[in-house]
C-alpha atoms as a PDB file:
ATOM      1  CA  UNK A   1     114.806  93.638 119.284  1.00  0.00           C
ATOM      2  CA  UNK A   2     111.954  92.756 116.736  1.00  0.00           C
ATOM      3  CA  UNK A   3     112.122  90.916 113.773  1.00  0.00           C
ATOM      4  CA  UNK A   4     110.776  91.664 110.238  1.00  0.00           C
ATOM      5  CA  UNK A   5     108.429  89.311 108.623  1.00  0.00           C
ATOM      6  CA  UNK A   6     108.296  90.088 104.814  1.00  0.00           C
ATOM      7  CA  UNK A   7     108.076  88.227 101.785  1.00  0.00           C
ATOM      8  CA  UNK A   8     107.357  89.186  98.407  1.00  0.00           C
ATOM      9  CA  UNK A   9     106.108  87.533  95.417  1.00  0.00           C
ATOM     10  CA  UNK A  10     105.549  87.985  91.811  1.00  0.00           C
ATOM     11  CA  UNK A  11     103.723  84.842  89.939  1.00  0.00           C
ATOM     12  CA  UNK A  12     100.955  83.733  88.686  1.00  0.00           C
ATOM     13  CA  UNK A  13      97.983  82.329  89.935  1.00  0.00           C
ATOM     14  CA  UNK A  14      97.507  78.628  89.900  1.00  0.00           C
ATOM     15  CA  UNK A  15      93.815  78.441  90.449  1.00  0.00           C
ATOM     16  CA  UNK A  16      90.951  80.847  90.355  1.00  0.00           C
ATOM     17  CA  UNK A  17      90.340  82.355  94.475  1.00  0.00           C
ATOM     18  CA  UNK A  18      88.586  80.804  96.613  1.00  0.00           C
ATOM     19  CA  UNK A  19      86.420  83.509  98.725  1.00  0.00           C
ATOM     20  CA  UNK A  20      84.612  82.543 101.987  1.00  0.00           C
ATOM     21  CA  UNK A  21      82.255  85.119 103.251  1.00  0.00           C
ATOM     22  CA  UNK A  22      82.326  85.443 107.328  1.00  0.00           C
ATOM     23  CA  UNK A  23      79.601  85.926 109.976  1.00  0.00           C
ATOM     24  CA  UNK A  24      81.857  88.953 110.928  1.00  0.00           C
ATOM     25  CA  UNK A  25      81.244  90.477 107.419  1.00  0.00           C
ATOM     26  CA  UNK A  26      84.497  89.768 106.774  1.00  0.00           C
ATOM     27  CA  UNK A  27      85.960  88.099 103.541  1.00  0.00           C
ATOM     28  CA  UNK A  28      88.744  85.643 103.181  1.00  0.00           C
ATOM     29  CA  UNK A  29      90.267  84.749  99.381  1.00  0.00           C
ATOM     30  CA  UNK A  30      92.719  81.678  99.165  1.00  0.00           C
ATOM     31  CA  UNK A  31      94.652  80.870  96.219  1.00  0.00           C
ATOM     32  CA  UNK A  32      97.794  79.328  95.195  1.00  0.00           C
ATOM     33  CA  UNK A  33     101.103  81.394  93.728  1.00  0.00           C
ATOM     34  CA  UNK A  34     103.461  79.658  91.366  1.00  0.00           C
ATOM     35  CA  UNK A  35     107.025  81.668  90.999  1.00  0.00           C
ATOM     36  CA  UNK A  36     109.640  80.350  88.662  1.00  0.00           C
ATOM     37  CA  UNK A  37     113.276  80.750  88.508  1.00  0.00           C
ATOM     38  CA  UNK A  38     115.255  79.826  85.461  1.00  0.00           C
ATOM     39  CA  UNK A  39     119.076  78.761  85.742  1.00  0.00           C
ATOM     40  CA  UNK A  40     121.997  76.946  83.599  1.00  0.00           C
ATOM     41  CA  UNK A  41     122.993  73.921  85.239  1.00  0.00           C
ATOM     42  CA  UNK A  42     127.040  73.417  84.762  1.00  0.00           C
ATOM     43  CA  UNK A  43     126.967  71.743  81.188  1.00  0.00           C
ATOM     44  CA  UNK A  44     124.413  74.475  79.839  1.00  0.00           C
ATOM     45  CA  UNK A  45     121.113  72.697  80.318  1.00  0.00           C
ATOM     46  CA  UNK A  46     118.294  75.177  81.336  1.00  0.00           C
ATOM     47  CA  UNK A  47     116.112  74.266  84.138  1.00  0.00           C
ATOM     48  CA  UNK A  48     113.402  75.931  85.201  1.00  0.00           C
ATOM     49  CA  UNK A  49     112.177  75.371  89.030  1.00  0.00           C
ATOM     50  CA  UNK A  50     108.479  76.145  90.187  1.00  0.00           C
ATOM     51  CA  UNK A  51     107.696  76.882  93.702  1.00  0.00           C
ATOM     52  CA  UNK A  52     103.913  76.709  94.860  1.00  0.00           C
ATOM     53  CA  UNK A  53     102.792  79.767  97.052  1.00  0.00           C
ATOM     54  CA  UNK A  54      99.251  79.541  99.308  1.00  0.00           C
ATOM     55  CA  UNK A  55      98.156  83.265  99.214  1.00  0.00           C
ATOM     56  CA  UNK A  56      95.351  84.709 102.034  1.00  0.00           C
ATOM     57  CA  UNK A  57      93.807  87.850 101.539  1.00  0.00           C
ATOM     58  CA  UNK A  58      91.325  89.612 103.630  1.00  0.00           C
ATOM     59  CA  UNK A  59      89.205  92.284 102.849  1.00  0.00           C
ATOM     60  CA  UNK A  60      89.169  94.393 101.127  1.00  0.00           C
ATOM     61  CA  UNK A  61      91.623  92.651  98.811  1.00  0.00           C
ATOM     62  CA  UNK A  62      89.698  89.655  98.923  1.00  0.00           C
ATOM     63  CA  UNK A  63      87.059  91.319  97.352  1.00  0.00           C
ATOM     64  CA  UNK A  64      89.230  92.705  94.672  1.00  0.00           C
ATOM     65  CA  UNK A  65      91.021  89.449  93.980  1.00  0.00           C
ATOM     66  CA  UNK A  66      87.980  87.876  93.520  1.00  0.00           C
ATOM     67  CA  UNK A  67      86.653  89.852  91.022  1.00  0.00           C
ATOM     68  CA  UNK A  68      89.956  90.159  88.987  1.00  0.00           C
ATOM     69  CA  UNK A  69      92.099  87.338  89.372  1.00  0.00           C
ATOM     70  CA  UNK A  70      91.420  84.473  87.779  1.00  0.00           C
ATOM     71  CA  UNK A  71      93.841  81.210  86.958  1.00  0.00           C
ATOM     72  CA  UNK A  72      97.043  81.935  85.123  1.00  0.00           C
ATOM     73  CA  UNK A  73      96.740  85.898  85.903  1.00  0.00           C
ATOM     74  CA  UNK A  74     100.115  87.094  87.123  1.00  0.00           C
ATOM     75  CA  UNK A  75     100.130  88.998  90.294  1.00  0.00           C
ATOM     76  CA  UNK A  76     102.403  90.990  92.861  1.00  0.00           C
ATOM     77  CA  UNK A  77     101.594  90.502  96.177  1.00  0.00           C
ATOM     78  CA  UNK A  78     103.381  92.040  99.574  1.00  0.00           C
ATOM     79  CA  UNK A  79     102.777  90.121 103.127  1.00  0.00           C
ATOM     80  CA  UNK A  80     104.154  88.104 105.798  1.00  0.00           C
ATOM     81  CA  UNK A  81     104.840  84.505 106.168  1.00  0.00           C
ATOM     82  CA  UNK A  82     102.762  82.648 108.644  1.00  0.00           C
ATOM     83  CA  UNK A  83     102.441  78.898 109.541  1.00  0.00           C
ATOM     84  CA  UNK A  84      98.937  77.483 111.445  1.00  0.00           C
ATOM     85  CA  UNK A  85      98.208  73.954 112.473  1.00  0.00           C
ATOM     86  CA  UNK A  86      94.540  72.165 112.678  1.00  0.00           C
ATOM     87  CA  UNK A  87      93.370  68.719 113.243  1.00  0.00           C
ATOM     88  CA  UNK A  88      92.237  66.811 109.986  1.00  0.00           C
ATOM     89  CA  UNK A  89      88.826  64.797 110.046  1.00  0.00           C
ATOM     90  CA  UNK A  90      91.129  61.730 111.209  1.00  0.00           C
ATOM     91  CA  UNK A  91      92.327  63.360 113.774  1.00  0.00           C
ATOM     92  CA  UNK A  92      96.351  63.962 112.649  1.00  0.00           C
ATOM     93  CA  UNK A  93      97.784  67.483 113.214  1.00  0.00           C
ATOM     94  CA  UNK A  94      98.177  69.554 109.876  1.00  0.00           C
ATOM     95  CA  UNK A  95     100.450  72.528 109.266  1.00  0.00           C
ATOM     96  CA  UNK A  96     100.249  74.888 106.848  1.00  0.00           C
ATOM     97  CA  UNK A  97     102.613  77.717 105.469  1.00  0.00           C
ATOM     98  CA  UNK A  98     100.691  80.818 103.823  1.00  0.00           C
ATOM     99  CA  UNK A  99     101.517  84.272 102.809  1.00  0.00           C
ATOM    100  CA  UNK A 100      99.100  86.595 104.404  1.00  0.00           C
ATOM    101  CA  UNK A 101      98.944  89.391 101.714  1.00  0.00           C
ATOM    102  CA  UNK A 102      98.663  93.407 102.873  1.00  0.00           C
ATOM    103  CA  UNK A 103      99.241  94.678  99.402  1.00  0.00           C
ATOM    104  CA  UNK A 104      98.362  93.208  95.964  1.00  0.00           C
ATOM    105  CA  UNK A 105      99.392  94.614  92.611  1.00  0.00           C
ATOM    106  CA  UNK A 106      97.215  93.428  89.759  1.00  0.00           C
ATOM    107  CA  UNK A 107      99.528  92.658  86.326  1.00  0.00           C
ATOM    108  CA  UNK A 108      98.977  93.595  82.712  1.00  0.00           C
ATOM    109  CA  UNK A 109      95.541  94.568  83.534  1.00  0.00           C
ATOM    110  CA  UNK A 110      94.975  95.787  79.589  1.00  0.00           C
ATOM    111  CA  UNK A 111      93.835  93.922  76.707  1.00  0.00           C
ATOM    112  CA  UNK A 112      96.884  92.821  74.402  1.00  0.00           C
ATOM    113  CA  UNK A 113      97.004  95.320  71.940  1.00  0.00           C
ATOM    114  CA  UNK A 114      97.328  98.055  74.063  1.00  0.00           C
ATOM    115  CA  UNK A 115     100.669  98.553  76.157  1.00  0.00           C
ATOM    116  CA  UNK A 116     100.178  96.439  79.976  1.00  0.00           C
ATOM    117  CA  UNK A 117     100.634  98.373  83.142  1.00  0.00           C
ATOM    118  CA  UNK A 118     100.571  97.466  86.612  1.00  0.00           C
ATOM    119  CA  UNK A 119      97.433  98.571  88.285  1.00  0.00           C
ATOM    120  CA  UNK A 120      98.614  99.246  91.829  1.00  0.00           C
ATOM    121  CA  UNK A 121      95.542  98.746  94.481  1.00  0.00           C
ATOM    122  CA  UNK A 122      95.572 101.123  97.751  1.00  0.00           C
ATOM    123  CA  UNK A 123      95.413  98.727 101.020  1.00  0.00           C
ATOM    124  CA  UNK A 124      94.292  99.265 104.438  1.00  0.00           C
ATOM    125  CA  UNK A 125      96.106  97.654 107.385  1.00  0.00           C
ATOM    126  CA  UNK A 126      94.935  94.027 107.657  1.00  0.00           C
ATOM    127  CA  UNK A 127      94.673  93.093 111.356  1.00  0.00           C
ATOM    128  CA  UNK A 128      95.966  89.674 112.209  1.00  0.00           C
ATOM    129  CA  UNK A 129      92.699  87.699 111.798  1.00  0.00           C
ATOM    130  CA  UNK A 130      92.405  84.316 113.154  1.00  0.00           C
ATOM    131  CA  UNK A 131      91.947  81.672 110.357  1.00  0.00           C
END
């Protein structure tokens, strides 16, 4: 039996991307993802809870999210959850937990006074590119 890896996120960006340009004339964009829920605790106070996201895209997304995302830009984005470890410059084991994004939805693309729209963005399949 296989398993499904899918998650699915709609926030907005908490920094502009990062993009690193590979010798295999590939491209790599990192940025993070906040998402926010609000709820009512029991006597009525709203709280509102932030989760941070780290996003990957490859190219050709990370071409396109560099050239239209930028900090505070909301965002859809489609992928799978992975989790990677590397050695810091001291020597200590790191992990990390990203979303590898295979589709990405760019939000309220228009200027304000005209009505916003979600500008889907046609993806290829991302092969599973070592980091």
């Amino acid at each position: 039996m296989s398993g499904v890896n899918k998650v699915i996120l709609l926030g907005k960006l908490g920094q502009d991307p990062e993009i690193r340009h590979l010798e295999s004339s590939r491209n790599v964009v990192r940025f993070s993802l906040a998402t926010s829920e609000t709820y009512k605790k029991k006597d009525g106070e709203r709280v509102t809870k932030t989760e941070w996201h780290n996003v990957v895209l490859w190219s050709p997304l990370a071409e396109i999210a560099e050239k239209y995302l930028k900090k505070g830009n909301p965002v859809y984005i489609e992928g799978k959850l992975t989790m990677r470890s590397y050695d810091d410059k001291e020597g200590n084991k790191r992990y990390v937990t990203e979303v590898v994004g295979r589709e990405l939805t760019l939000i309220g693309g228009k200027p304000k006074e005209e009505a916003q729209e979600a500008t889907p963005v046609p993806t290829e399949e991302v092969s599973d590119l070592p980091f």
